[in-house]
N, C-alpha and C. Protein backbone atom coordinates (compact mmCIF):
# COMPACT_ATOMS: atom_id res chain seq x y z
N UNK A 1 72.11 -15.23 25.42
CA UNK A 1 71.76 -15.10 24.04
C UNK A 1 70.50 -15.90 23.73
N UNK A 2 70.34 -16.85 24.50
CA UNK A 2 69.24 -17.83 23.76
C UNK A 2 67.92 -17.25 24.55
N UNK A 3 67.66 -16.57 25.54
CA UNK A 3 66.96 -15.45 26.26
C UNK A 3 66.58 -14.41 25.86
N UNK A 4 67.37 -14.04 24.99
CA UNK A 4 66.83 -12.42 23.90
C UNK A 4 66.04 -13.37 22.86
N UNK A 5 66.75 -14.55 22.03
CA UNK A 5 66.04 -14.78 21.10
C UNK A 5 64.57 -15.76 20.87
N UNK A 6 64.69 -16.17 22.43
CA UNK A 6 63.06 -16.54 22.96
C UNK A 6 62.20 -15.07 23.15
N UNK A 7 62.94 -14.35 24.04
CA UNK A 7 61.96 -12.76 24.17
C UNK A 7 61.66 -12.38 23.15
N UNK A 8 62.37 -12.26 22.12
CA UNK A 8 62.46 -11.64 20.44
C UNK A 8 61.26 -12.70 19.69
N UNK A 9 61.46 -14.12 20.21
CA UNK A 9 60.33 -14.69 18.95
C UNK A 9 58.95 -14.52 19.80
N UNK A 10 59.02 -14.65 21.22
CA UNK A 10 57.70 -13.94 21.67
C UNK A 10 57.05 -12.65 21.65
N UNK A 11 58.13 -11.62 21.08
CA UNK A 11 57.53 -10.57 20.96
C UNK A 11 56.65 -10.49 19.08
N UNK A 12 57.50 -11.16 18.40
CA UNK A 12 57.26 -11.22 17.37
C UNK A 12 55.82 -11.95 17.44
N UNK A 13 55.74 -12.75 18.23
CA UNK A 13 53.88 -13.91 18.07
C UNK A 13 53.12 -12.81 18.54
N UNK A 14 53.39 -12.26 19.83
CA UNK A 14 52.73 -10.78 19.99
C UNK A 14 52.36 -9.93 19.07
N UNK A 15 53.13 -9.58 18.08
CA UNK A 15 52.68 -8.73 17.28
C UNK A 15 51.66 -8.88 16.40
N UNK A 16 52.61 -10.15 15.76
CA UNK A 16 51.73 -11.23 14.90
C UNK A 16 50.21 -11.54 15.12
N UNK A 17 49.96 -11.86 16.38
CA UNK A 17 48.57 -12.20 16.53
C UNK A 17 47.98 -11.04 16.94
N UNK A 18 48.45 -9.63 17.22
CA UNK A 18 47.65 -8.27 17.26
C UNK A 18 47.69 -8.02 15.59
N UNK A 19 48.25 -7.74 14.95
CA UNK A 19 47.87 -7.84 13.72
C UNK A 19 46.89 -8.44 12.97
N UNK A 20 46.69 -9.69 13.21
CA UNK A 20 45.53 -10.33 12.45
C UNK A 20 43.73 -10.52 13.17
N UNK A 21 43.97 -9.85 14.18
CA UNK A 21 42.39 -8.97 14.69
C UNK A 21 42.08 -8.04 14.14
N UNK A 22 41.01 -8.56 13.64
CA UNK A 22 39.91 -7.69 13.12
C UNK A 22 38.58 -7.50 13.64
N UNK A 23 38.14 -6.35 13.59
CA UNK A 23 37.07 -5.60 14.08
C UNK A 23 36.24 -6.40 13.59
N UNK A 24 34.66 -6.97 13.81
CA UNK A 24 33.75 -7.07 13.52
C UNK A 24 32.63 -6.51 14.39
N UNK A 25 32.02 -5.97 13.32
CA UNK A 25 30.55 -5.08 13.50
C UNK A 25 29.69 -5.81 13.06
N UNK A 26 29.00 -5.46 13.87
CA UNK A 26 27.36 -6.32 13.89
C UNK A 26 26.49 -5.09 13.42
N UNK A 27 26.07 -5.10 11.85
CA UNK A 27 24.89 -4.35 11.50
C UNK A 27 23.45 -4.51 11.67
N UNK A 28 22.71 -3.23 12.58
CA UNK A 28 21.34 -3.59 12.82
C UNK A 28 20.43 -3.05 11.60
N UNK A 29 19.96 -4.12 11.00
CA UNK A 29 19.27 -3.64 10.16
C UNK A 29 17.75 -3.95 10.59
N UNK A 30 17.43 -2.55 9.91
CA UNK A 30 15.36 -1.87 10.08
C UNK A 30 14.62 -2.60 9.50
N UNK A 31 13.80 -3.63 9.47
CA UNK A 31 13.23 -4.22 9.04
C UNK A 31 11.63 -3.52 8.90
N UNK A 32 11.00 -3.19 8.05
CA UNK A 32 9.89 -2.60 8.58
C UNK A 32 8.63 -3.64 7.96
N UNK A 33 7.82 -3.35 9.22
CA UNK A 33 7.00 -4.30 8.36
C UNK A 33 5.38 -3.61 8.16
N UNK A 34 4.61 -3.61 6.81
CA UNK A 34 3.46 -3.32 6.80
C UNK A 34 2.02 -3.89 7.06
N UNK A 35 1.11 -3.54 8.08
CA UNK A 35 0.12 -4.13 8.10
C UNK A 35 -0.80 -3.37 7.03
N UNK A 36 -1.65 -4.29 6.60
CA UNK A 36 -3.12 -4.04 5.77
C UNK A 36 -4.25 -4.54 6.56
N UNK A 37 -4.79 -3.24 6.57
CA UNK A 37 -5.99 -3.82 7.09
C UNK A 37 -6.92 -4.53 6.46
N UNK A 38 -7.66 -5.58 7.33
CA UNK A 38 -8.76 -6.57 6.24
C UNK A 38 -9.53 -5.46 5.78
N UNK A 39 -10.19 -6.15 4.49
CA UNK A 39 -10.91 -5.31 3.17
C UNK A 39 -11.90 -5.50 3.70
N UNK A 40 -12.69 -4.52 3.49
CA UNK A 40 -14.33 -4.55 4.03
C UNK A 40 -15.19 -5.09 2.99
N UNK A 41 -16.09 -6.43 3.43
CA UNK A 41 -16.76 -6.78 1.94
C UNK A 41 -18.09 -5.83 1.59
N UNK A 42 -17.96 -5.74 0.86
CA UNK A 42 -19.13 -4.79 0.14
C UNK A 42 -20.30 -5.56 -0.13
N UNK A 43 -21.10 -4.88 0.66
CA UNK A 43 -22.43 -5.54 0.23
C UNK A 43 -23.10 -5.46 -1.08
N UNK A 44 -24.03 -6.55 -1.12
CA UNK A 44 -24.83 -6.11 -2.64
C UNK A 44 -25.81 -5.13 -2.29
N UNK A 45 -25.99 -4.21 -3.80
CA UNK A 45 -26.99 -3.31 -3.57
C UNK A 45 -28.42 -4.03 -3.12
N UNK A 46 -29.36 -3.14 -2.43
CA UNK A 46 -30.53 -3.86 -2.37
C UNK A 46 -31.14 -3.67 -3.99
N UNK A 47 -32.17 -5.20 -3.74
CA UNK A 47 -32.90 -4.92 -5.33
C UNK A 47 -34.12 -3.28 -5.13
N UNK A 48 -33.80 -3.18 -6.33
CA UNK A 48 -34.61 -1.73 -6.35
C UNK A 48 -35.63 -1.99 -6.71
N UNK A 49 -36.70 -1.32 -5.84
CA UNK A 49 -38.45 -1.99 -5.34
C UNK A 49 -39.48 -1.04 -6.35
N UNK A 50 -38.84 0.38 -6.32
CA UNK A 50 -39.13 1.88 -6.76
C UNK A 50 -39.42 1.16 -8.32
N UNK A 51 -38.49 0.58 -9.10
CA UNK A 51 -38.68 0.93 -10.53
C UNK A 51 -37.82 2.01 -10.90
N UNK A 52 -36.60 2.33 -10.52
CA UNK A 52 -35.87 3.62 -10.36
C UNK A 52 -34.94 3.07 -11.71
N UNK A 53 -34.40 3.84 -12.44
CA UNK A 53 -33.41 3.72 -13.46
C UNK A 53 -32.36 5.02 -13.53
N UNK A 54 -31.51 5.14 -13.91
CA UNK A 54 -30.89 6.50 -14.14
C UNK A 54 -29.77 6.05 -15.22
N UNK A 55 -29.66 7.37 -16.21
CA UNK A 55 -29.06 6.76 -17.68
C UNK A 55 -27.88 7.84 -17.46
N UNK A 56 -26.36 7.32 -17.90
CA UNK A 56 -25.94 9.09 -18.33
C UNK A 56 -25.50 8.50 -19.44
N UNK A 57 -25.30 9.69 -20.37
CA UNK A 57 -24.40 8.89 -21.53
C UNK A 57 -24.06 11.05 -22.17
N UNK A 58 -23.39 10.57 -23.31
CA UNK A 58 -22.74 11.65 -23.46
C UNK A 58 -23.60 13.33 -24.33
N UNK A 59 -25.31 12.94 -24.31
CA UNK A 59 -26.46 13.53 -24.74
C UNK A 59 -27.08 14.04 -23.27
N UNK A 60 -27.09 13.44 -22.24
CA UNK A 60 -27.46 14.40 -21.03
C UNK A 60 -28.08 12.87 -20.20
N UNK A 61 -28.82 13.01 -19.33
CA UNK A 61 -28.81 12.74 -17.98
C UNK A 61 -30.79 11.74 -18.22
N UNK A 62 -31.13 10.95 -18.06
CA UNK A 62 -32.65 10.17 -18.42
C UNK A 62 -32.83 9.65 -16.81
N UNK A 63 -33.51 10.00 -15.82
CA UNK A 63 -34.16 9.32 -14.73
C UNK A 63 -35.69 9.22 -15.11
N UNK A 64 -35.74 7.53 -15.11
CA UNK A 64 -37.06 7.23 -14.79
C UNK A 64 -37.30 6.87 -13.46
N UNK A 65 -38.64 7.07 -13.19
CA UNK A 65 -39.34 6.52 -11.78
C UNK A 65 -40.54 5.82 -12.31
N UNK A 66 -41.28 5.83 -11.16
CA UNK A 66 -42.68 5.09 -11.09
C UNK A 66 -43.42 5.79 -11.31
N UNK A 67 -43.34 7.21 -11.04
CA UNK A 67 -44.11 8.31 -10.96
C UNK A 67 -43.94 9.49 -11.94
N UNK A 68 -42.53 9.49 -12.32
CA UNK A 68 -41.83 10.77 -13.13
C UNK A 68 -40.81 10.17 -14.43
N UNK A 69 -40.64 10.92 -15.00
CA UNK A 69 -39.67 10.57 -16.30
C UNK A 69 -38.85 12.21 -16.19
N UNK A 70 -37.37 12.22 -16.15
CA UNK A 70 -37.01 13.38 -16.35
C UNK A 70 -35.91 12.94 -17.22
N UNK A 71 -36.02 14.65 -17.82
CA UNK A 71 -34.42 14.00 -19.23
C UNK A 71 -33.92 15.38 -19.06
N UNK A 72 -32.53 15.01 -18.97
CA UNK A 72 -31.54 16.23 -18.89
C UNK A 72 -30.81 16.39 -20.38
N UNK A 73 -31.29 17.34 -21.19
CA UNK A 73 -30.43 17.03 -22.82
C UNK A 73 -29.91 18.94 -22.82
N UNK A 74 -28.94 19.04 -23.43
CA UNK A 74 -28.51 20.34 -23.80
C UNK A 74 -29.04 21.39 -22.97
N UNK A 75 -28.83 21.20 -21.15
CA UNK A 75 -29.03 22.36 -20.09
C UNK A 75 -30.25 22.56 -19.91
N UNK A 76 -31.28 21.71 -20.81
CA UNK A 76 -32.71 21.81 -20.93
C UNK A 76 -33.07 20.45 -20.13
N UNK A 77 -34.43 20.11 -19.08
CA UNK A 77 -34.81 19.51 -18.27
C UNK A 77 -36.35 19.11 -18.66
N UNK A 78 -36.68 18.52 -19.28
CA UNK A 78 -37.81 18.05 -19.26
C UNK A 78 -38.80 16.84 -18.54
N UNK A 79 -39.50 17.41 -17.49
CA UNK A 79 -40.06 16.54 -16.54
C UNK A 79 -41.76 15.92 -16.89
N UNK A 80 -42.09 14.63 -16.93
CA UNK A 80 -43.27 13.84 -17.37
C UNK A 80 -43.44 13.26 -15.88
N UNK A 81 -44.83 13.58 -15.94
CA UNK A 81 -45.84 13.08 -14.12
C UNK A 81 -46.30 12.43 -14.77
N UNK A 82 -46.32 10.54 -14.44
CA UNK A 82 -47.26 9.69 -14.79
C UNK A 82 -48.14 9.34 -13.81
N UNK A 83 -49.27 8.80 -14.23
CA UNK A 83 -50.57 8.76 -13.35
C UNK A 83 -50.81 7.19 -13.50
């Protein structure tokens, strides 16, 4: 009798400790990562040697030069040759 009830409480720790396992999963998580590429520095314009100008505004289109004056007003183009 005292042989069943040792087998009996060892079967019972058996159970007992299969019962309280639990699965653990290991989640792979995607990490992504972004590169940026370095910014390109922008140069300064060169200084303008010409005398060059150019206008827009909401009357039409004004390029001066050194040499010419042109005005763009209402689809009409009027060009001045200076000497």
């Amino acid at each position: 009798m005292k042989k069943s009830i040792l087998v009996f409480g060892a079967a019972i720790l058996v159970l007992a400790s299969c019962e309280k396992k639990t699965e653990t999963t290991i989640e792979n998580k995607d990490t992504t990562v972004v590169v940026t590429p370095p910014t390109e520095e922008v140069e300064a314009p060169a200084e303008d040697t010409t005398k060059t100008s150019v206008e827009v505004g909401k009357e039409g289109v004004n390029v001066d030069t050194k040499n010419t004056d042109v005005e763009v007003k209402d689809g009409k183009a009027a060009v001045e040759v200076k000497k």
